[in-house]
PDB file of N, CA and C in Angstrom:
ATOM      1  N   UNK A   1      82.574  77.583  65.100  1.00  0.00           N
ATOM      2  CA  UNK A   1      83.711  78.470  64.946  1.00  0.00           C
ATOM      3  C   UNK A   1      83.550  79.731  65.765  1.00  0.00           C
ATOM      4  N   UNK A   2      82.511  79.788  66.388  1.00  0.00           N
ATOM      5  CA  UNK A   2      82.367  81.045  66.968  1.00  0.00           C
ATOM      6  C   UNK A   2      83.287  81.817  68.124  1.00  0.00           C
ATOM      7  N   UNK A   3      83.269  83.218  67.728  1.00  0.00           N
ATOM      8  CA  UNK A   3      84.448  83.647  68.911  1.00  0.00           C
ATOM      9  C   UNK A   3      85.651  83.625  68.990  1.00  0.00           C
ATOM     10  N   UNK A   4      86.077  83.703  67.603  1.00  0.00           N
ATOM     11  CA  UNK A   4      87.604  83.239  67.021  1.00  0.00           C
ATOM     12  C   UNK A   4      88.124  84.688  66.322  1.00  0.00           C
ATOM     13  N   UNK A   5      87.338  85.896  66.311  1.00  0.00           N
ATOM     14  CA  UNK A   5      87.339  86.887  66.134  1.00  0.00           C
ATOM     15  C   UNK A   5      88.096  87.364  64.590  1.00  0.00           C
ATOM     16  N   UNK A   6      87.973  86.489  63.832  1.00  0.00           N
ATOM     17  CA  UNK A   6      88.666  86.734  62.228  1.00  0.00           C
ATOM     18  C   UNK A   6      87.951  85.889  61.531  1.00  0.00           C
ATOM     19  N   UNK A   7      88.040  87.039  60.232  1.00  0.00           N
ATOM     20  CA  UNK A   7      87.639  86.703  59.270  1.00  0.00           C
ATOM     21  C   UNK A   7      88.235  84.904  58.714  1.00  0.00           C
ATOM     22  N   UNK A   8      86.488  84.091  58.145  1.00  0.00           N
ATOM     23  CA  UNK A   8      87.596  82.896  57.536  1.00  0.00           C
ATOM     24  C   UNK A   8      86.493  82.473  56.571  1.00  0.00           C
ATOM     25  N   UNK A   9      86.697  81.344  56.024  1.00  0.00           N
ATOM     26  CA  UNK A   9      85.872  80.327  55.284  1.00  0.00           C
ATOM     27  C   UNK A   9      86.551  79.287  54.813  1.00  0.00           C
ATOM     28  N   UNK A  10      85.644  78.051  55.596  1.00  0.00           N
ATOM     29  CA  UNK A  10      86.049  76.644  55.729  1.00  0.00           C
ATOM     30  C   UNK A  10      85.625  75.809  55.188  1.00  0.00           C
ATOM     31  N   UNK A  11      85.539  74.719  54.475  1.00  0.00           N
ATOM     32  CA  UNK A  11      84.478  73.484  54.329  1.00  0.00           C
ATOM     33  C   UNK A  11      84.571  72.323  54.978  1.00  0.00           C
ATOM     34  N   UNK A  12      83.780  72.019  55.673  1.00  0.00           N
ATOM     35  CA  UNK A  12      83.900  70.959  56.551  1.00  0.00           C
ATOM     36  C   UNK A  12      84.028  69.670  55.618  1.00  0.00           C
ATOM     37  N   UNK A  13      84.076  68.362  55.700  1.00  0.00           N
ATOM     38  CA  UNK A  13      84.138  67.244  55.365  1.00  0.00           C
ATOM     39  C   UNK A  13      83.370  66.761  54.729  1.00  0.00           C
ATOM     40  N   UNK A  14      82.419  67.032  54.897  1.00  0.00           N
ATOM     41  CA  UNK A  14      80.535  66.963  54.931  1.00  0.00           C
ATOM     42  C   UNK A  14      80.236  67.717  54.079  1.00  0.00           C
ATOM     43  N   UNK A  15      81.203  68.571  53.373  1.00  0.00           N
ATOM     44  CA  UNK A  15      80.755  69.483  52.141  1.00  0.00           C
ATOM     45  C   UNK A  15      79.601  70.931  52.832  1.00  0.00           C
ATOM     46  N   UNK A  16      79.935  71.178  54.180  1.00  0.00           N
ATOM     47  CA  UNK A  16      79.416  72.233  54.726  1.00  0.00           C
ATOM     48  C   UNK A  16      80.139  73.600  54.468  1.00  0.00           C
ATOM     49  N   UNK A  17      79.658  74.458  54.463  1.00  0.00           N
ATOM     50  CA  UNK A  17      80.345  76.229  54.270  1.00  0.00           C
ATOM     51  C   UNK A  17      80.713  76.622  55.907  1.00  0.00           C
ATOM     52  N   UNK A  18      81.453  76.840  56.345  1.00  0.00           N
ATOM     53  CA  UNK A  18      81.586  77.452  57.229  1.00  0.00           C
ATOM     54  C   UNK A  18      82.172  79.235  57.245  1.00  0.00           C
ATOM     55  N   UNK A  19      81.392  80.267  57.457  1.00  0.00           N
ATOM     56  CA  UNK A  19      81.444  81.295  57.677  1.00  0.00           C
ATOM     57  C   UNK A  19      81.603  82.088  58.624  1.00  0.00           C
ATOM     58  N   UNK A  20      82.632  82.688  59.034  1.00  0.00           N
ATOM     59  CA  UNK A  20      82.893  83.408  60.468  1.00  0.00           C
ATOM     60  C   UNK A  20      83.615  85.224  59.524  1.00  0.00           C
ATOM     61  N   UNK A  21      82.293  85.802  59.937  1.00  0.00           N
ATOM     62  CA  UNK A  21      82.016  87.167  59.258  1.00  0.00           C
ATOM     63  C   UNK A  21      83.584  88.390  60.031  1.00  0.00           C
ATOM     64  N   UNK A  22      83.906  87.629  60.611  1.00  0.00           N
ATOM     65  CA  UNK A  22      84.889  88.327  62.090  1.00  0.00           C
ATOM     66  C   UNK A  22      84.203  88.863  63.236  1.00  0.00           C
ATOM     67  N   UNK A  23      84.979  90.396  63.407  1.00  0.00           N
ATOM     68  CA  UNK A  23      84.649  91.268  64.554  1.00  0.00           C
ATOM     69  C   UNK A  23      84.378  92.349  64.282  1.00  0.00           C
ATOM     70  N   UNK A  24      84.081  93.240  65.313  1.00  0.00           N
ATOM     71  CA  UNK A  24      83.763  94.503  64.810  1.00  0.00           C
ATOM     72  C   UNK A  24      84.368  95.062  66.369  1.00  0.00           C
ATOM     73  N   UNK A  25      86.275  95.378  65.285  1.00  0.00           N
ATOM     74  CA  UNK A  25      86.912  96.055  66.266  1.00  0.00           C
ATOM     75  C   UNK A  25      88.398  95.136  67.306  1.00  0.00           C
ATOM     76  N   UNK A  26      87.749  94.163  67.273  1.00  0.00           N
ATOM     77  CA  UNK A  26      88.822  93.218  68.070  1.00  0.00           C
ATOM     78  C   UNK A  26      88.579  91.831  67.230  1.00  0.00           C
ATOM     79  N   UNK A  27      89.835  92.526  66.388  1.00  0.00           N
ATOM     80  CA  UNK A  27      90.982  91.243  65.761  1.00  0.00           C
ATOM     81  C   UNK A  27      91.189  90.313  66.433  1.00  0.00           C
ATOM     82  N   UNK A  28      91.516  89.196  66.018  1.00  0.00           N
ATOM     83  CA  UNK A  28      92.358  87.650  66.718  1.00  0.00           C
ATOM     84  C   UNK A  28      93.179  87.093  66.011  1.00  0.00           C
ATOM     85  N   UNK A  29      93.334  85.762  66.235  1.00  0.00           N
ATOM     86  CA  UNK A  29      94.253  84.972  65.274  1.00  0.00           C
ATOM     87  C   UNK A  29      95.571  84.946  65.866  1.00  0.00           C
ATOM     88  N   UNK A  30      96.176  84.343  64.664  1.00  0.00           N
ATOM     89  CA  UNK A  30      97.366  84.243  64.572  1.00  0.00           C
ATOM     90  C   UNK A  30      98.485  85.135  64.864  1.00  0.00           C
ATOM     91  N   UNK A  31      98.094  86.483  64.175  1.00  0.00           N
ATOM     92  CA  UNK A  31      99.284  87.589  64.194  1.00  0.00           C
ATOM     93  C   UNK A  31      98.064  88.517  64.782  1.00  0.00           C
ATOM     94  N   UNK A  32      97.485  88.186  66.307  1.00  0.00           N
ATOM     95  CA  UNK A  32      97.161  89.361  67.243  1.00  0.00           C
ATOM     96  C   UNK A  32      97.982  90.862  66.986  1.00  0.00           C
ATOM     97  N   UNK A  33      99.289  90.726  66.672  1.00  0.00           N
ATOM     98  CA  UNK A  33      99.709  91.746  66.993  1.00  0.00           C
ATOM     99  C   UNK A  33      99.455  93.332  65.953  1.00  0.00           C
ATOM    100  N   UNK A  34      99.115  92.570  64.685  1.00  0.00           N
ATOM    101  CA  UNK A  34      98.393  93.167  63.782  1.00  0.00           C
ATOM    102  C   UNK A  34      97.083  94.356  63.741  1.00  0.00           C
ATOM    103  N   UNK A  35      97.541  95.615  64.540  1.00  0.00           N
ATOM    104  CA  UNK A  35      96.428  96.537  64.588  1.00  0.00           C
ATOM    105  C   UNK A  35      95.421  96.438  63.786  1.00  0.00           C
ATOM    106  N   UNK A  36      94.178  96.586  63.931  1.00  0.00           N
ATOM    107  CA  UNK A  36      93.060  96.482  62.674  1.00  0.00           C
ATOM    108  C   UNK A  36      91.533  96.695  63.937  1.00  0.00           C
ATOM    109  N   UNK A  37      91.472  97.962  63.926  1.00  0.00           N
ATOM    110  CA  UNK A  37      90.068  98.302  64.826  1.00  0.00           C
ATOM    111  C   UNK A  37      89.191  98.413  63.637  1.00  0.00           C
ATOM    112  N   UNK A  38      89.064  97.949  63.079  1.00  0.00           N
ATOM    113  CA  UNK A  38      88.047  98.486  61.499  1.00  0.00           C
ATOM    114  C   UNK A  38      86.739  96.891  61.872  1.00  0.00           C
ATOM    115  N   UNK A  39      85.608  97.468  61.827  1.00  0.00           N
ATOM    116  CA  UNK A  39      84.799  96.770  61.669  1.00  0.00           C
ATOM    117  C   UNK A  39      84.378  95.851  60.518  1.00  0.00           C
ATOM    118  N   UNK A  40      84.442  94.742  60.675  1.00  0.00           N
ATOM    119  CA  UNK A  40      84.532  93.331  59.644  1.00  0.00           C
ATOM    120  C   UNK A  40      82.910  92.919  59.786  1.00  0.00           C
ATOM    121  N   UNK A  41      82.586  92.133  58.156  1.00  0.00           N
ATOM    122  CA  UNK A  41      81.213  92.098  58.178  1.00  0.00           C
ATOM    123  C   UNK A  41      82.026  90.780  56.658  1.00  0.00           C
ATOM    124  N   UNK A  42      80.738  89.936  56.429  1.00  0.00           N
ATOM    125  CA  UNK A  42      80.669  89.612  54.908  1.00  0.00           C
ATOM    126  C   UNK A  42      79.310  89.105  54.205  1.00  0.00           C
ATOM    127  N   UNK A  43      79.458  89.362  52.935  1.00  0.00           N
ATOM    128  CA  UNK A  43      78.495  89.350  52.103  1.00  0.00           C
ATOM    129  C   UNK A  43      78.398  88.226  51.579  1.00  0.00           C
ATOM    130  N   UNK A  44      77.153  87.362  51.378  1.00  0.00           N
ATOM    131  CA  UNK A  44      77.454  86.465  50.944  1.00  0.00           C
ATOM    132  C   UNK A  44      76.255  85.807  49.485  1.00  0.00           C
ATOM    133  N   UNK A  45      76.755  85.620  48.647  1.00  0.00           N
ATOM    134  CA  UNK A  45      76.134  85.580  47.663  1.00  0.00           C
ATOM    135  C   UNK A  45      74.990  84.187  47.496  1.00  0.00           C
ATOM    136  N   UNK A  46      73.971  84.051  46.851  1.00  0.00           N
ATOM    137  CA  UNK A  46      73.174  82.759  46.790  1.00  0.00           C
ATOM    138  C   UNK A  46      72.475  82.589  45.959  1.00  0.00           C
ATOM    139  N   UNK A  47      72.675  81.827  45.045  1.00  0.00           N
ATOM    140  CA  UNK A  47      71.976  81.976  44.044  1.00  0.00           C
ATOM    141  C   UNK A  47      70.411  80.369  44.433  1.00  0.00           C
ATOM    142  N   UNK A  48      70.283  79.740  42.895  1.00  0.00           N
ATOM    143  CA  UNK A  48      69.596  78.319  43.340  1.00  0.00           C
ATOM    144  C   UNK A  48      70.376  77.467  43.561  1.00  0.00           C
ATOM    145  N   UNK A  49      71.398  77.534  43.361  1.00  0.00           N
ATOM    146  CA  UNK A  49      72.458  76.417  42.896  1.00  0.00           C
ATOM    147  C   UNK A  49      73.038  76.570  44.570  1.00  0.00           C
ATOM    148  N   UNK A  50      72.958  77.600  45.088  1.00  0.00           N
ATOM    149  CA  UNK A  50      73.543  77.572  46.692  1.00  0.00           C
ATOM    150  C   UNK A  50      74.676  78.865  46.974  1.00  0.00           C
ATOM    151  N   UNK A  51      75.423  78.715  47.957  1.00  0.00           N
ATOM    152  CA  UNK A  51      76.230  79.773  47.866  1.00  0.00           C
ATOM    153  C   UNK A  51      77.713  79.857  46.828  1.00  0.00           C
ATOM    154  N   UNK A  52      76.920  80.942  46.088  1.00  0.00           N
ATOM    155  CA  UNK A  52      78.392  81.557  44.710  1.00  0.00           C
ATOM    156  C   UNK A  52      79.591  82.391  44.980  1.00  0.00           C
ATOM    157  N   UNK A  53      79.650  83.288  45.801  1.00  0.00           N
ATOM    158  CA  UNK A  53      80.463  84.271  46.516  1.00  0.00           C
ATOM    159  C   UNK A  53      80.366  84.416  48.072  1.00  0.00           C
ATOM    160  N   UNK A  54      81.232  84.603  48.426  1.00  0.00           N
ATOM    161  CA  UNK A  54      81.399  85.361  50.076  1.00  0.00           C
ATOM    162  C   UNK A  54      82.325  86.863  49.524  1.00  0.00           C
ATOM    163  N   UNK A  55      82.070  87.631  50.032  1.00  0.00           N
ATOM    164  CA  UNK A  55      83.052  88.478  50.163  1.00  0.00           C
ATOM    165  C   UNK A  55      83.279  89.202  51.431  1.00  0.00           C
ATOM    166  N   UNK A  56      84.219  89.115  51.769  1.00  0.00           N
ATOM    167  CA  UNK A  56      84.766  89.778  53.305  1.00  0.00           C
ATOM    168  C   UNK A  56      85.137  91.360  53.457  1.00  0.00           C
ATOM    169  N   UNK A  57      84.959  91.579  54.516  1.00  0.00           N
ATOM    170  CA  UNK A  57      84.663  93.793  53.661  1.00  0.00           C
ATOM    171  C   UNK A  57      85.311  93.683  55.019  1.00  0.00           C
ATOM    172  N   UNK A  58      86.156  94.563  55.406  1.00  0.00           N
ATOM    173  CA  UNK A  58      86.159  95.765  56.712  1.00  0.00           C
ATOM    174  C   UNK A  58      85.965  97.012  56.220  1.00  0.00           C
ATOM    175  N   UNK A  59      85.311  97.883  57.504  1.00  0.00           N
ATOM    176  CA  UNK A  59      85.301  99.743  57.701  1.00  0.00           C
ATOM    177  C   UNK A  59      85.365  99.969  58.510  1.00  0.00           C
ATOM    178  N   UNK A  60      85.737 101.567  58.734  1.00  0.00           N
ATOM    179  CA  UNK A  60      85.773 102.742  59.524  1.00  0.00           C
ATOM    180  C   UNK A  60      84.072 102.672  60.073  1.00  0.00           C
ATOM    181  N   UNK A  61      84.541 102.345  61.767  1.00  0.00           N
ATOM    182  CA  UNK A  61      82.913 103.107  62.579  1.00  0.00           C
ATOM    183  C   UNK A  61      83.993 104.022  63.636  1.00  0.00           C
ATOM    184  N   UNK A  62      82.505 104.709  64.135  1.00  0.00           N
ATOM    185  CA  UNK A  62      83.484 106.008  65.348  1.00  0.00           C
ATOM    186  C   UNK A  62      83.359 105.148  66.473  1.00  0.00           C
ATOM    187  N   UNK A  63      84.608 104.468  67.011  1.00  0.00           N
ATOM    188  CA  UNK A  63      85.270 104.161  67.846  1.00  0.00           C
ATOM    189  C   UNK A  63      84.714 105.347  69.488  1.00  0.00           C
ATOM    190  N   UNK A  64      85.087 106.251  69.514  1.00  0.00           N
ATOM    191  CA  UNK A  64      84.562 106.976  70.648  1.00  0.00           C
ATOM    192  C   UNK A  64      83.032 106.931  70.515  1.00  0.00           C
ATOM    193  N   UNK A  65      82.301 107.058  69.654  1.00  0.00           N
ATOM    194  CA  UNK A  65      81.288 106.421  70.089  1.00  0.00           C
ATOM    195  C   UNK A  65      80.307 105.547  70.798  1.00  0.00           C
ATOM    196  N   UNK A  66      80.909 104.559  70.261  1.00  0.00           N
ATOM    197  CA  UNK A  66      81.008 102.992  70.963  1.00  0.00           C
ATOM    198  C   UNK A  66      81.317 103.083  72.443  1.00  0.00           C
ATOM    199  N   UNK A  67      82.384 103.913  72.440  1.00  0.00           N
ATOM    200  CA  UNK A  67      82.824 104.131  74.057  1.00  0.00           C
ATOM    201  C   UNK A  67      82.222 104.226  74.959  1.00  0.00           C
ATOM    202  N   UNK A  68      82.135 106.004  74.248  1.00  0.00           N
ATOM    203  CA  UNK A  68      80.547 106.225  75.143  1.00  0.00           C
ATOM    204  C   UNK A  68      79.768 105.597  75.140  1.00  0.00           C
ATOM    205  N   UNK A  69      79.064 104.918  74.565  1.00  0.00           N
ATOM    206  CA  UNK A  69      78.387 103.913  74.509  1.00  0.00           C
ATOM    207  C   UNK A  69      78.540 103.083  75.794  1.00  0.00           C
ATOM    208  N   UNK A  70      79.516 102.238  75.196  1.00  0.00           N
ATOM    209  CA  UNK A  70      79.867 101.379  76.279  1.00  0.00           C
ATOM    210  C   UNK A  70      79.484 101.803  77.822  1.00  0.00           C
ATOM    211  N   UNK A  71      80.725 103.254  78.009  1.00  0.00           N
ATOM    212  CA  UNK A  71      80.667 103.518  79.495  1.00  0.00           C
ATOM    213  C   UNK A  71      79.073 103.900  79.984  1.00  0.00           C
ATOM    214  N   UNK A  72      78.199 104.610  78.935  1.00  0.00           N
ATOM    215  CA  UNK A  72      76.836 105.033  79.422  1.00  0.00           C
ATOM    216  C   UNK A  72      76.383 103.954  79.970  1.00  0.00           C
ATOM    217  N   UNK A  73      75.993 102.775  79.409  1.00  0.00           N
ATOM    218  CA  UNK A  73      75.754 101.264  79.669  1.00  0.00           C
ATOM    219  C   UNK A  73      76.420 100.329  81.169  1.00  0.00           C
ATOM    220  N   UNK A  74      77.641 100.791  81.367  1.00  0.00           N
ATOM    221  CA  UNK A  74      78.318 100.321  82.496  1.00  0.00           C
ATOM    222  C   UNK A  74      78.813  99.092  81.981  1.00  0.00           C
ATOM    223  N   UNK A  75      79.623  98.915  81.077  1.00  0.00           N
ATOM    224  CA  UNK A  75      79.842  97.358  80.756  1.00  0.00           C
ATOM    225  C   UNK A  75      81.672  97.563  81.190  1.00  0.00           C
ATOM    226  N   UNK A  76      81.126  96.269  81.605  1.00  0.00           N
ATOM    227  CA  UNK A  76      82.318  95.987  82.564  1.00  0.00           C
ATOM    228  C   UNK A  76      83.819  95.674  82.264  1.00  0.00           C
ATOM    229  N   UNK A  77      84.647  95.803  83.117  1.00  0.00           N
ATOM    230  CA  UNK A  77      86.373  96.202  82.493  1.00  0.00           C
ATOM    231  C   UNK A  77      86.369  97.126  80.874  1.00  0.00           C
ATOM    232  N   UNK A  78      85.672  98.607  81.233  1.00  0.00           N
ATOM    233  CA  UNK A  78      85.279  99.876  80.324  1.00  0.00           C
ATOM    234  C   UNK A  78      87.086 100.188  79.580  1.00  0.00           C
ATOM    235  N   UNK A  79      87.474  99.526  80.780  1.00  0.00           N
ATOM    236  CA  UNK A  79      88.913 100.626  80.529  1.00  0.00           C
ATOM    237  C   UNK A  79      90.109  99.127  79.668  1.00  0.00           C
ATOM    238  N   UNK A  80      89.598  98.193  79.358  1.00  0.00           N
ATOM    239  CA  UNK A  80      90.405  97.076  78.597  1.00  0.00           C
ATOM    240  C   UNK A  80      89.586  97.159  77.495  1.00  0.00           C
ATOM    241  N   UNK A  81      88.466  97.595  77.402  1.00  0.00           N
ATOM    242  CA  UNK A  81      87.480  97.709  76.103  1.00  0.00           C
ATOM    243  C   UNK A  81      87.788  98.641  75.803  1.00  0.00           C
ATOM    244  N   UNK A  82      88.230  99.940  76.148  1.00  0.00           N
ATOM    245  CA  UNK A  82      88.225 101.274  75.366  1.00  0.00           C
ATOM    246  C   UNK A  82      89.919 100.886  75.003  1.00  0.00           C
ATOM    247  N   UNK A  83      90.889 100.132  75.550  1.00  0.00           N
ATOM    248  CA  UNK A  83      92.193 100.000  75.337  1.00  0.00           C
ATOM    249  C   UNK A  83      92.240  98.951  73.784  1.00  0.00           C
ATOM    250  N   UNK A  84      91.559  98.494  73.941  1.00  0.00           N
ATOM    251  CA  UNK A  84      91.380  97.088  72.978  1.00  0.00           C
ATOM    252  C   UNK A  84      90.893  97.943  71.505  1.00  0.00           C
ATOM    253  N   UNK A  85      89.870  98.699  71.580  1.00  0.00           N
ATOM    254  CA  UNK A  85      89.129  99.286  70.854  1.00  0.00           C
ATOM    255  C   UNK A  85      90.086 100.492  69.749  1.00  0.00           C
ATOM    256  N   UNK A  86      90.465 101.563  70.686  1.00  0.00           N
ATOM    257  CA  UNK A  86      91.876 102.700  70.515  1.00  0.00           C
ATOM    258  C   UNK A  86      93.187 102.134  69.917  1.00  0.00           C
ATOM    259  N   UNK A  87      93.456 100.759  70.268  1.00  0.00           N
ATOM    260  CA  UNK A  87      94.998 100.200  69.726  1.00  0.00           C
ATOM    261  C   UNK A  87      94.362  99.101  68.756  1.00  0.00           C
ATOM    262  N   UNK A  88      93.463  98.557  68.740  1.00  0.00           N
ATOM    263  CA  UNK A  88      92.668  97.824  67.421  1.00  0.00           C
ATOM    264  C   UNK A  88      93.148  96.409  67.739  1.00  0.00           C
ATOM    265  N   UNK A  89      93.809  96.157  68.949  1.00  0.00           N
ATOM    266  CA  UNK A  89      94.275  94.714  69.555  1.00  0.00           C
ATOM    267  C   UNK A  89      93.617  94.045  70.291  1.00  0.00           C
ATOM    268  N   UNK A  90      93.790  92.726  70.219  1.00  0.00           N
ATOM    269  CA  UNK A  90      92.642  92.060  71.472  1.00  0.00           C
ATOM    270  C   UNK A  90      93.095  91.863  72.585  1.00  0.00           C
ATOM    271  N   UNK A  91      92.540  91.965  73.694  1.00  0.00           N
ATOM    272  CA  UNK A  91      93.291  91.493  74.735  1.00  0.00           C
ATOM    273  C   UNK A  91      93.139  90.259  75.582  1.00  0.00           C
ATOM    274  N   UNK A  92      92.914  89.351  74.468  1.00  0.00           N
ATOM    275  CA  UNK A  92      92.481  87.902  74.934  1.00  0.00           C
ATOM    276  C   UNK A  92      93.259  87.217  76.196  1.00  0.00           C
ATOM    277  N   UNK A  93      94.160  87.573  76.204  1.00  0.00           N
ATOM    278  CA  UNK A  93      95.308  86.721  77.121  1.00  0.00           C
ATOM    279  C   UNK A  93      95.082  87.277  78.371  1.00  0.00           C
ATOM    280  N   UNK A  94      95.082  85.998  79.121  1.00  0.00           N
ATOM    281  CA  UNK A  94      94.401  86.380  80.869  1.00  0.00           C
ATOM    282  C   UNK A  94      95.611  87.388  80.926  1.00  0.00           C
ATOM    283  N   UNK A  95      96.963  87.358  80.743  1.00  0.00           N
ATOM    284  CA  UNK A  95      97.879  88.084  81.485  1.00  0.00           C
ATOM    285  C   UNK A  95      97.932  89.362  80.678  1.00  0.00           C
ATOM    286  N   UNK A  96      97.373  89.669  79.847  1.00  0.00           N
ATOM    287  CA  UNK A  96      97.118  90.958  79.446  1.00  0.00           C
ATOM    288  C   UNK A  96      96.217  91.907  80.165  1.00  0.00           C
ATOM    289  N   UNK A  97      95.096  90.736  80.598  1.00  0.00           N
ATOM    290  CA  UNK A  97      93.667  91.461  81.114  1.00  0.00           C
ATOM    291  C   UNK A  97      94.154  91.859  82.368  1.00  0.00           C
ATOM    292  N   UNK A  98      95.172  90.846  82.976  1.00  0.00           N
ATOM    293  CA  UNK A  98      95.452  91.095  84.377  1.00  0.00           C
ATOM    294  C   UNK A  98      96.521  92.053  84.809  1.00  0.00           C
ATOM    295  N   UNK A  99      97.413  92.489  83.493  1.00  0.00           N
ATOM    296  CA  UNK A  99      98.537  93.598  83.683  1.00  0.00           C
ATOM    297  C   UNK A  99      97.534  95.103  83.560  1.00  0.00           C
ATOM    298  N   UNK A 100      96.243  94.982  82.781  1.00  0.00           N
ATOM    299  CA  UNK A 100      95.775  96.288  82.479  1.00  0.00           C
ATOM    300  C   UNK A 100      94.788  96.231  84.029  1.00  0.00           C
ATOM    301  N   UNK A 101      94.039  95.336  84.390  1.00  0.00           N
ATOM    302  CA  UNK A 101      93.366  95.431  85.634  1.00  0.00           C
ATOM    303  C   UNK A 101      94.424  96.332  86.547  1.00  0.00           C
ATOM    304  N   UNK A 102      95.812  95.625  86.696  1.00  0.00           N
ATOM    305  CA  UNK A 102      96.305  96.112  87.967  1.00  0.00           C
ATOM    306  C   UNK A 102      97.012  97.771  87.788  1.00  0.00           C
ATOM    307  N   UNK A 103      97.423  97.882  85.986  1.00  0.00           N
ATOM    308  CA  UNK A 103      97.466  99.656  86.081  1.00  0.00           C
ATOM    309  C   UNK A 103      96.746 100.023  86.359  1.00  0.00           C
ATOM    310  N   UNK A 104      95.302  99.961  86.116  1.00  0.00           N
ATOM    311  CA  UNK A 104      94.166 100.957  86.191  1.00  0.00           C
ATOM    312  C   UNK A 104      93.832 100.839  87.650  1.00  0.00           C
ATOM    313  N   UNK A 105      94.018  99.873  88.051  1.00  0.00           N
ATOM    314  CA  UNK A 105      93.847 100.454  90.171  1.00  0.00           C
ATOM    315  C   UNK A 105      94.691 100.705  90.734  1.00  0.00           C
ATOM    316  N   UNK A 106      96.322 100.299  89.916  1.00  0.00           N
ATOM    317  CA  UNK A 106      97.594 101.873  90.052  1.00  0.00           C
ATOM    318  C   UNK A 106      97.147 102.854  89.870  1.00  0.00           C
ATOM    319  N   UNK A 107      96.665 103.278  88.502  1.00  0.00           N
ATOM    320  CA  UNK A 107      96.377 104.788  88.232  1.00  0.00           C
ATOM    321  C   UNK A 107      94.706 105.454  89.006  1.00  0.00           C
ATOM    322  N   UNK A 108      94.446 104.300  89.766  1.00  0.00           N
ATOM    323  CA  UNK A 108      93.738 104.967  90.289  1.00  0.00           C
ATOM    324  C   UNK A 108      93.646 105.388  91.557  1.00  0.00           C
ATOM    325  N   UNK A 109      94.669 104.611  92.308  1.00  0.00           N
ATOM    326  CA  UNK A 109      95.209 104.889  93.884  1.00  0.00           C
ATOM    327  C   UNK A 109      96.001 106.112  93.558  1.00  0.00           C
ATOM    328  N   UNK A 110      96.548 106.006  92.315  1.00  0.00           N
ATOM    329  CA  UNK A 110      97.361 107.521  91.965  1.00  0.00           C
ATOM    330  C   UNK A 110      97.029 109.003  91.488  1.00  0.00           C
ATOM    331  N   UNK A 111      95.838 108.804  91.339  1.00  0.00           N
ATOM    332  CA  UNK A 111      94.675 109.885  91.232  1.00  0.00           C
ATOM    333  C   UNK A 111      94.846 110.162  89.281  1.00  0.00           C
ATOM    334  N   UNK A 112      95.365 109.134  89.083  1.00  0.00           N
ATOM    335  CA  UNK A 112      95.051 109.500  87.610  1.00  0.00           C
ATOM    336  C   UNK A 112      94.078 109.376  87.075  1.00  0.00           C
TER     337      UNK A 112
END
């Protein structure tokens, strides 16, 4: 399930747990359009008997942090990660990545 960026829990066929804790920061799914920069995590309970609870949590982390972060580091397309991060949306879709690539070397031939 990995890389599907939301919270879930599945059981496979096989009587397996499947757990996908989310993201931290970039939402996915279904209703992308759904702001939510809040960092996702889950807890998951175990007793002998096996797993009794999951519980799924989001919170508040400092976002400009991370940024800086990020940009200190040099990680690459800084400016679709800090966009993604600030509006709490993903920008999975090639033609998203490719409308923000081509503002930002507009706004940058433009001295913005």
């Amino acid at each position: 399930m990995g890389h599907v960026h939301r919270q879930s829990l599945r059981r496979t066929e096989d009587d397996q747990l499947i757990i996908n804790p989310g993201s931290v920061g970039l939402p996915g799914g279904k209703n992308s359009r759904k702001k939510d920069n809040l960092a996702q995590y889950a807890l998951i309970d175990i007793d002998e008997t096996g797993v009794v609870d999951v519980h799924f949590k989001k919170v508040a982390y400092d976002i400009e942090a991370e940024i800086a972060f990020a940009r200190k580091r040099g990680l690459p397309f800084i400016d679709i990660y800090e966009e993604t991060l600030r509006k709490g949306q993903y920008l999975y879709i090639d033609s998203q990545i490719e409308r923000s690539i081509r503002k930002s070397k507009e706004d940058n031939q433009n001295g913005v």
